[in-house]
Protein backbone atom coordinates (compact mmCIF):
# COMPACT_ATOMS: atom_id res chain seq x y z
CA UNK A 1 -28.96 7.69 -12.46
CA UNK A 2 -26.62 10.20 -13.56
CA UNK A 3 -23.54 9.47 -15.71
CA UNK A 4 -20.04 9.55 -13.99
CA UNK A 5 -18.51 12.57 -15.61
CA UNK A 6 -15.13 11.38 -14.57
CA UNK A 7 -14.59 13.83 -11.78
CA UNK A 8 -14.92 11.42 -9.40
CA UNK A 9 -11.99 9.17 -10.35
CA UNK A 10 -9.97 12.16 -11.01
CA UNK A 11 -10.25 13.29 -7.67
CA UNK A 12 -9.55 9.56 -6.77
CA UNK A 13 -6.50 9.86 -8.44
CA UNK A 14 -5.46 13.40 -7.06
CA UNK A 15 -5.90 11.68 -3.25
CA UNK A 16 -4.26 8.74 -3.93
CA UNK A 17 -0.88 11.16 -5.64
CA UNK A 18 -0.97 12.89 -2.15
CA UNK A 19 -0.90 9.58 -0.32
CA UNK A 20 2.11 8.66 -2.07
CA UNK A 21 3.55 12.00 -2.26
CA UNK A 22 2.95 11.81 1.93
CA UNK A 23 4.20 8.41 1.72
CA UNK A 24 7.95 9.13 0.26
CA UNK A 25 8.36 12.63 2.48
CA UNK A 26 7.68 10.38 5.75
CA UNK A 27 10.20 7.58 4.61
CA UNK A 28 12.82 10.29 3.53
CA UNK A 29 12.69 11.93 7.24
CA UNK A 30 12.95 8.58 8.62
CA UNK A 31 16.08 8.00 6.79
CA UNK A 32 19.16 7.78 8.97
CA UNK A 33 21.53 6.81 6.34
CA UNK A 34 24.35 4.40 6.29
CA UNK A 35 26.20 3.99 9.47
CA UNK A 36 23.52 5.72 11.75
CA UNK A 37 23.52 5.37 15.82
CA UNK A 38 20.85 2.17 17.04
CA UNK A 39 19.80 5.07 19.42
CA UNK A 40 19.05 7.78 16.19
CA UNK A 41 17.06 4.64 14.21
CA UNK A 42 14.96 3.92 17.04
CA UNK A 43 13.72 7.38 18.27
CA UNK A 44 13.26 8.46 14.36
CA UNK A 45 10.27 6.56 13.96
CA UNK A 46 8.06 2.84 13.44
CA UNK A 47 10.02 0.04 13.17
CA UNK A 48 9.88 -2.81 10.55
CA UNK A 49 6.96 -4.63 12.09
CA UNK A 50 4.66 -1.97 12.51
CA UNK A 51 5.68 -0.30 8.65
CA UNK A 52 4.80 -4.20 7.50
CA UNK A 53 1.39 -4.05 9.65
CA UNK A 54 0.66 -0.69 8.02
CA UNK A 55 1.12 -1.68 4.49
CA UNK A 56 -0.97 -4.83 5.38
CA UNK A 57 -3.76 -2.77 6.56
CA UNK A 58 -3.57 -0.39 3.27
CA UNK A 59 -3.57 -2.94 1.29
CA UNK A 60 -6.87 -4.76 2.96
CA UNK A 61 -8.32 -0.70 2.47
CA UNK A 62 -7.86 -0.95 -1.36
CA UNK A 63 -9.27 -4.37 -1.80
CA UNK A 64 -12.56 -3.45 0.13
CA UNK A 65 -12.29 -0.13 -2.02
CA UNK A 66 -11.81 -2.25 -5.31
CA UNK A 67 -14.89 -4.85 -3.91
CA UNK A 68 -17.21 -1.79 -2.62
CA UNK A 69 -16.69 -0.10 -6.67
CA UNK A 70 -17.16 -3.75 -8.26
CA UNK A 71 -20.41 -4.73 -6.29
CA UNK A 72 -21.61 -0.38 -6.73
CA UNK A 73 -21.08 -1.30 -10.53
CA UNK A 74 -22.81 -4.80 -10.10
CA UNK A 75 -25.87 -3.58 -8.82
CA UNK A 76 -26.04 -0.44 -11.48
CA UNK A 77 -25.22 1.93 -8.58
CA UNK A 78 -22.29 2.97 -10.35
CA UNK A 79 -21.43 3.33 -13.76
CA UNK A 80 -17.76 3.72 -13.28
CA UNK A 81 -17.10 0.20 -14.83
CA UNK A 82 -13.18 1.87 -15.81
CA UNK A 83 -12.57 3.40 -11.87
CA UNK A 84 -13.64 -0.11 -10.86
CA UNK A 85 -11.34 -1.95 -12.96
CA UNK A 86 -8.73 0.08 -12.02
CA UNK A 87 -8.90 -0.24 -8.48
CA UNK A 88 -9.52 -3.76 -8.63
CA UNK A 89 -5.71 -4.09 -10.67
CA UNK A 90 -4.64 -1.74 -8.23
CA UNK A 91 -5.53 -3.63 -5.74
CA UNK A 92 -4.06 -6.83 -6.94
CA UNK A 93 -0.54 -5.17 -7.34
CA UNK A 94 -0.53 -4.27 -3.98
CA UNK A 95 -0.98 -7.74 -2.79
CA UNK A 96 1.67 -9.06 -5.01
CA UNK A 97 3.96 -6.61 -4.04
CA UNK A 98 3.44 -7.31 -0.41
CA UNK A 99 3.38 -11.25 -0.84
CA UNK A 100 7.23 -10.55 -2.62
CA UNK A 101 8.25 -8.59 0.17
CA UNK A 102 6.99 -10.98 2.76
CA UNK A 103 8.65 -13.71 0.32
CA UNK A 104 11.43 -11.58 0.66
CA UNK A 105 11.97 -11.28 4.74
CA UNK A 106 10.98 -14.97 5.25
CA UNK A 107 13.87 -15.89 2.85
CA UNK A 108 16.16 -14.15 5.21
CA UNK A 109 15.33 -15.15 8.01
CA UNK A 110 15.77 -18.69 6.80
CA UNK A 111 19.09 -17.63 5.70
CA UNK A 112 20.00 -16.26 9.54
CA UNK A 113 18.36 -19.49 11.16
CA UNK A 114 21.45 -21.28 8.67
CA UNK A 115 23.88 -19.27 9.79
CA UNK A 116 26.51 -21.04 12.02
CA UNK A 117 26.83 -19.59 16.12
């Protein structure tokens, strides 16, 4: 077994920078802006739903990632106990963050279902 020279999370790291870097260019042309035509936010791209289904499935991607690099590392595959660890945190953050949104969006639409008609 040959020793992880490190490449391998660095070019980890490198994808996952473009992802993100991919990530903010798509929300900034989907940006309308205050005050925009229903019409303009409609035809500019996804809606809420599918954005939230999309973040769901990325978020189930990095926790297989984070299980495939703890079980490679469990069975002496792998000797990337660091890349592992990482991921797995990474992983774990991402849930969070999308439980607090979710938290987030249920807690207003509580607050509509209050609101008088």
């Amino acid at each position: 077994m040959a020793p992880d020279t490190g490449l391998t999370s660095g070019n980890a790291m490198t994808q996952d920078l473009l992802q993100i870097k991919a990530h903010a260019q798509a929300l900034e042309g989907t940006s309308n802006g205050i005050g925009g035509a229903e019409s303009d936010a409609q035809s500019s791209g996804p809606g809420f739903a599918q954005r939230m289904a999309d973040a769901l499935r990325q978020v189930n991607q990095q926790d297989r990632a984070a299980d495939e690099k703890m079980a490679a590392v469990d069975t002496g595959a792998s000797d990337d106990l660091v890349g592992a660890m990482l991921a797995s945190q990474e992983a774990g953050l991402s849930f969070s963050m999308l439980m607090q949104v979710r938290n987030k969006v249920m807690g207003a639409v509580e607050e509509l279902v209050k609101l008088p008609l």
